[in-house]
Protein backbone atom coordinates (compact mmCIF):
# COMPACT_ATOMS: atom_id res chain seq x y z
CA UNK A 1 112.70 108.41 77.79
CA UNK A 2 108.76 107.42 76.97
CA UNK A 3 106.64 109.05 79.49
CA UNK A 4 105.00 106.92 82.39
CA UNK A 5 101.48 105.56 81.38
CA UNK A 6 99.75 107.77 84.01
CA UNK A 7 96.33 106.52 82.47
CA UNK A 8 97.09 102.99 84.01
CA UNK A 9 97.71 104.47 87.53
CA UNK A 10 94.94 106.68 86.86
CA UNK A 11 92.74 103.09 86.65
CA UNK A 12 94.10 101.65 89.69
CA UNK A 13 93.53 105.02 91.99
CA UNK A 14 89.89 105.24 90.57
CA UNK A 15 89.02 101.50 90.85
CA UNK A 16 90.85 101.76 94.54
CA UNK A 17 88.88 104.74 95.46
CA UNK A 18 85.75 102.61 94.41
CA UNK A 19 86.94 99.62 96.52
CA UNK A 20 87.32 101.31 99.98
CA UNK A 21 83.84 102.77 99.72
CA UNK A 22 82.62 104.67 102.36
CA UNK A 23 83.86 105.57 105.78
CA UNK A 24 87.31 103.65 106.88
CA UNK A 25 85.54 102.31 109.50
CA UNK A 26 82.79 100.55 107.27
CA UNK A 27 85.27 98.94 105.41
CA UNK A 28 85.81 95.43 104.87
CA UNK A 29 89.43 94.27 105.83
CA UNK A 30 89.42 90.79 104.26
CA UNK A 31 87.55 91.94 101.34
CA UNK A 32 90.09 95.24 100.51
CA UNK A 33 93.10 93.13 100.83
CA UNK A 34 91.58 90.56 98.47
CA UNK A 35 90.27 92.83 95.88
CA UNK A 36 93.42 95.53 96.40
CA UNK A 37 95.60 92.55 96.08
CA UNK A 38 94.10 92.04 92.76
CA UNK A 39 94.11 95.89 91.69
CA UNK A 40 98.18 96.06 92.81
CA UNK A 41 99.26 92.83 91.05
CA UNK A 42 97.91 94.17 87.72
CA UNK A 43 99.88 97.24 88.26
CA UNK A 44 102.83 95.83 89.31
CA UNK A 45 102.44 93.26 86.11
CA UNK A 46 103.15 96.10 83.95
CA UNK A 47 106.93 98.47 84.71
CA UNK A 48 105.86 101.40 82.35
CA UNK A 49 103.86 103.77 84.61
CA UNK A 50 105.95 104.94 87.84
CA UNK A 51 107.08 108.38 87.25
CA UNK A 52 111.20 108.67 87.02
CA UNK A 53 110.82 111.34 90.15
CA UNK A 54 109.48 108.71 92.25
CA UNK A 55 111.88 105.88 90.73
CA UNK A 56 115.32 106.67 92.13
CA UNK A 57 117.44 108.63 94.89
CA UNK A 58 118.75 105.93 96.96
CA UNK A 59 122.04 105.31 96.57
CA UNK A 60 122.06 104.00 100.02
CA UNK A 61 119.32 103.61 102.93
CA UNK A 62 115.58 103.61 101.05
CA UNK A 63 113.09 106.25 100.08
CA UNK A 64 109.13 106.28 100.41
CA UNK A 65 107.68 108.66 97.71
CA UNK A 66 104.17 109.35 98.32
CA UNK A 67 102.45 108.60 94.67
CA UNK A 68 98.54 109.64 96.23
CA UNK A 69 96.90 110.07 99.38
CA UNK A 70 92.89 109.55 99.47
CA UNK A 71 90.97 113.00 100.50
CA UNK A 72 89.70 111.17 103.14
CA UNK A 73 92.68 108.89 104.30
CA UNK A 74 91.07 105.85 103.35
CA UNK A 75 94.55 104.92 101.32
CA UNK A 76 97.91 106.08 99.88
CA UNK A 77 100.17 104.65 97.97
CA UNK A 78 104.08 104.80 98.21
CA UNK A 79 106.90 103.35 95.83
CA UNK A 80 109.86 102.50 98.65
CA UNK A 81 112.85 103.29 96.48
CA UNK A 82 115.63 100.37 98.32
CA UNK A 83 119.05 101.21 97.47
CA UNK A 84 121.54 98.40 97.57
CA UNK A 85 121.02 96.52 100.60
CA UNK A 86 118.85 99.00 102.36
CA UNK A 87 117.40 97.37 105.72
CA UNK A 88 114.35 98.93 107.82
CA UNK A 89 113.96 98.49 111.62
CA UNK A 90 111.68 96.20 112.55
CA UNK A 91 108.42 97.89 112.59
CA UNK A 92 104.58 97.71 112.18
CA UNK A 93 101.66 99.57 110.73
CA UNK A 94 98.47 99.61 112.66
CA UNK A 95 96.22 99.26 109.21
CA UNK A 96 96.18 96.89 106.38
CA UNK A 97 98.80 97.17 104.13
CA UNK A 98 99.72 95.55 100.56
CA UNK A 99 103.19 95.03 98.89
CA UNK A 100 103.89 94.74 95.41
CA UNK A 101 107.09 94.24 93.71
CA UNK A 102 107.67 96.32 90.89
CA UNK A 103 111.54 95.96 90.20
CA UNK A 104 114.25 93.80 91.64
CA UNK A 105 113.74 91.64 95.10
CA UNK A 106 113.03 92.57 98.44
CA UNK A 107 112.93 90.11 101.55
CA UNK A 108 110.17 89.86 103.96
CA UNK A 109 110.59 88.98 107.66
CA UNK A 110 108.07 88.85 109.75
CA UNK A 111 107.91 88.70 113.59
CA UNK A 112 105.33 87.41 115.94
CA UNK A 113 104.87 87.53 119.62
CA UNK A 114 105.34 84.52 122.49
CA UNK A 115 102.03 84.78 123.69
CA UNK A 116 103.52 83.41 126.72
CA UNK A 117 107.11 85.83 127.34
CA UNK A 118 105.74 88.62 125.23
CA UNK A 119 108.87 88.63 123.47
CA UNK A 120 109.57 89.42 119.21
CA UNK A 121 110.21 86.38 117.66
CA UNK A 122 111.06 85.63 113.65
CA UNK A 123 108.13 84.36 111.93
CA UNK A 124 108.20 83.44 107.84
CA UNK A 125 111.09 84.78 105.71
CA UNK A 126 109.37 85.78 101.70
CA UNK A 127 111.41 87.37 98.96
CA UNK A 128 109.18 89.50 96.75
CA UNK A 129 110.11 89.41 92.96
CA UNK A 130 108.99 91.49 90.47
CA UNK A 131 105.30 90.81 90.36
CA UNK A 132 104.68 89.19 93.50
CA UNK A 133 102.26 90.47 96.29
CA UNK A 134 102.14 90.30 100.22
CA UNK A 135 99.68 91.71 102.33
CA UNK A 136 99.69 92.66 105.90
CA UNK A 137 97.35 94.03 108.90
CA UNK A 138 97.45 93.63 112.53
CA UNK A 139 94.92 91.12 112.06
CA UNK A 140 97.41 88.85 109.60
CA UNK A 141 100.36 90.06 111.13
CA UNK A 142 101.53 93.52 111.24
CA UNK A 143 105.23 93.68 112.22
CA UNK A 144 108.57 93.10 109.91
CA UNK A 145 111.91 93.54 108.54
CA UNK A 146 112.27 94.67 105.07
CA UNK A 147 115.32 94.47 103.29
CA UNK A 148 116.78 94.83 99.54
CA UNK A 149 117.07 91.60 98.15
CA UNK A 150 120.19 92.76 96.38
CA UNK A 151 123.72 94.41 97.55
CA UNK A 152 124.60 95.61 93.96
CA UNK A 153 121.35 97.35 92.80
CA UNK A 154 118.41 99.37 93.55
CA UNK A 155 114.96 97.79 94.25
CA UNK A 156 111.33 99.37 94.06
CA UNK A 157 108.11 97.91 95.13
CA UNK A 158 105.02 99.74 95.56
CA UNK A 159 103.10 99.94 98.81
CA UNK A 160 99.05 100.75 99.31
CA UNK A 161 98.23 101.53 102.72
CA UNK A 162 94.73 101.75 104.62
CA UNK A 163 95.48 105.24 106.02
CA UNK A 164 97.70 108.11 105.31
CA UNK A 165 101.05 105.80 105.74
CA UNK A 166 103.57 108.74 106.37
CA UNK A 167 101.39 111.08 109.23
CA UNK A 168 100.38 107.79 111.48
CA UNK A 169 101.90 106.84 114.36
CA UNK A 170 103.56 103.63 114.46
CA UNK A 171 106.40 101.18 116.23
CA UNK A 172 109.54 100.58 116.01
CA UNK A 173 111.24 97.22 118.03
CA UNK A 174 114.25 96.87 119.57
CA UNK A 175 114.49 93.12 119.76
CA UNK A 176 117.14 93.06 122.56
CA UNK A 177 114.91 94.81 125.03
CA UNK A 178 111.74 93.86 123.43
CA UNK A 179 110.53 97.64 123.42
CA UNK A 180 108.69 99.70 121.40
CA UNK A 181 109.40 103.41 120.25
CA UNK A 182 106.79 105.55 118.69
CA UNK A 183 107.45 107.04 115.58
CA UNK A 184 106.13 108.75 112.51
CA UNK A 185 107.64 108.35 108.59
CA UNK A 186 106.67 111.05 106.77
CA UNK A 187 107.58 110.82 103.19
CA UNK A 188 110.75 111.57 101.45
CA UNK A 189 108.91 113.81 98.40
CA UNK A 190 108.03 117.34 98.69
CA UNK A 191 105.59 117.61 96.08
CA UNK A 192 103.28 114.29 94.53
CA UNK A 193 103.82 113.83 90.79
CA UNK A 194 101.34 115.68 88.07
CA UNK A 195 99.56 111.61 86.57
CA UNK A 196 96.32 114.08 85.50
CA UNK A 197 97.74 115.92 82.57
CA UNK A 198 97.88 114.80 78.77
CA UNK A 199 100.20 112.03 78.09
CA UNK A 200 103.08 113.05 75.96
């Protein structure tokens, strides 16, 4: 098996790192998920530098792999392993987040509240193929259903987060009562893969 191309991920972490700036709070939102939007869909253009660790695992249910975390918590980025027709709860965030598809198809639902009952209700329906990029924040719309395009294979897209994804707290819904339970991910890696050595 060639070995990843850890030099482009290398590119995209530095010229991230460079994009959030400063402190998370002086950060612009519309300008991060513009530019990061940019930075992820050249990655994602190219299926030759995800390390095999962070590439499988899932024969059922999905996996988040934590790929880097920023020393400050300005950003990480995940690969969400989706076995065959993995489904999330609906959930949300609480920062800006951006999607890119790396292999296979995932579908995107997205919810939205009644301003007048308060009440979950489904918004747009996108299916990411290989390539494409969504983007999300509580200020575009924060909360969704993610599921594996596919019932027969794996899936893997590649998430960058504005925050340490896997130590915040965030919701899950329960549509039928329209209620919200707190909850934390974590990450399904022990250790973060080695992208700083020589190439092979």
């Amino acid at each position: 098996m060639t070995s990843p191309n850890h030099a482009r991920l290398r590119r995209f972490l530095a010229d991230m790192t460079s994009l959030v700036g400063g402190a998370k709070q002086d950060q612009d939102e519309a300008a991060v998920i513009e530019v990061g939007g940019q930075l992820l869909a050249a990655l994602v253009a190219h299926d030759d530098w995800l390390p095999q660790a962070m590439a499988g695992g899932a024969s059922e249910g999905y996996l988040q792999h934590l790929l880097y975390c920023d020393p400050h918590e300005r950003f990480s980025l995940v690969s969400f392993v989706w076995g065959p027709g993995a489904l999330t709860p609906v959930h949300d965030h609480t920062v800006w987040g951006l999607i890119g598809m790396l292999r296979g198809a995932e579908v995107d639902q997205r919810y939205e509240r009644d301003p007048a009952s308060g009440q979950l209700c489904p918004g747009p329906t996108t299916t990411l193929t290989a390539g494409d990029v969504a983007a999300l924040s509580p200020t575009l719309g924060d909360i969704h259903q993610v599921r594996n395009a596919f019932t027969d294979r794996t899936s893997i897209s590649v998430h960058v987060y504005g925050g340490n994804i896997g130590a915040l707290a965030r919701h899950r819904f329960d549509l039928a009562t329209n209620t919200a339970r707190t909850f934390i991910s974590g990450y399904s890696n022990a250790t973060m893969p080695n992208i700083w050595g020589p190439e092979a």
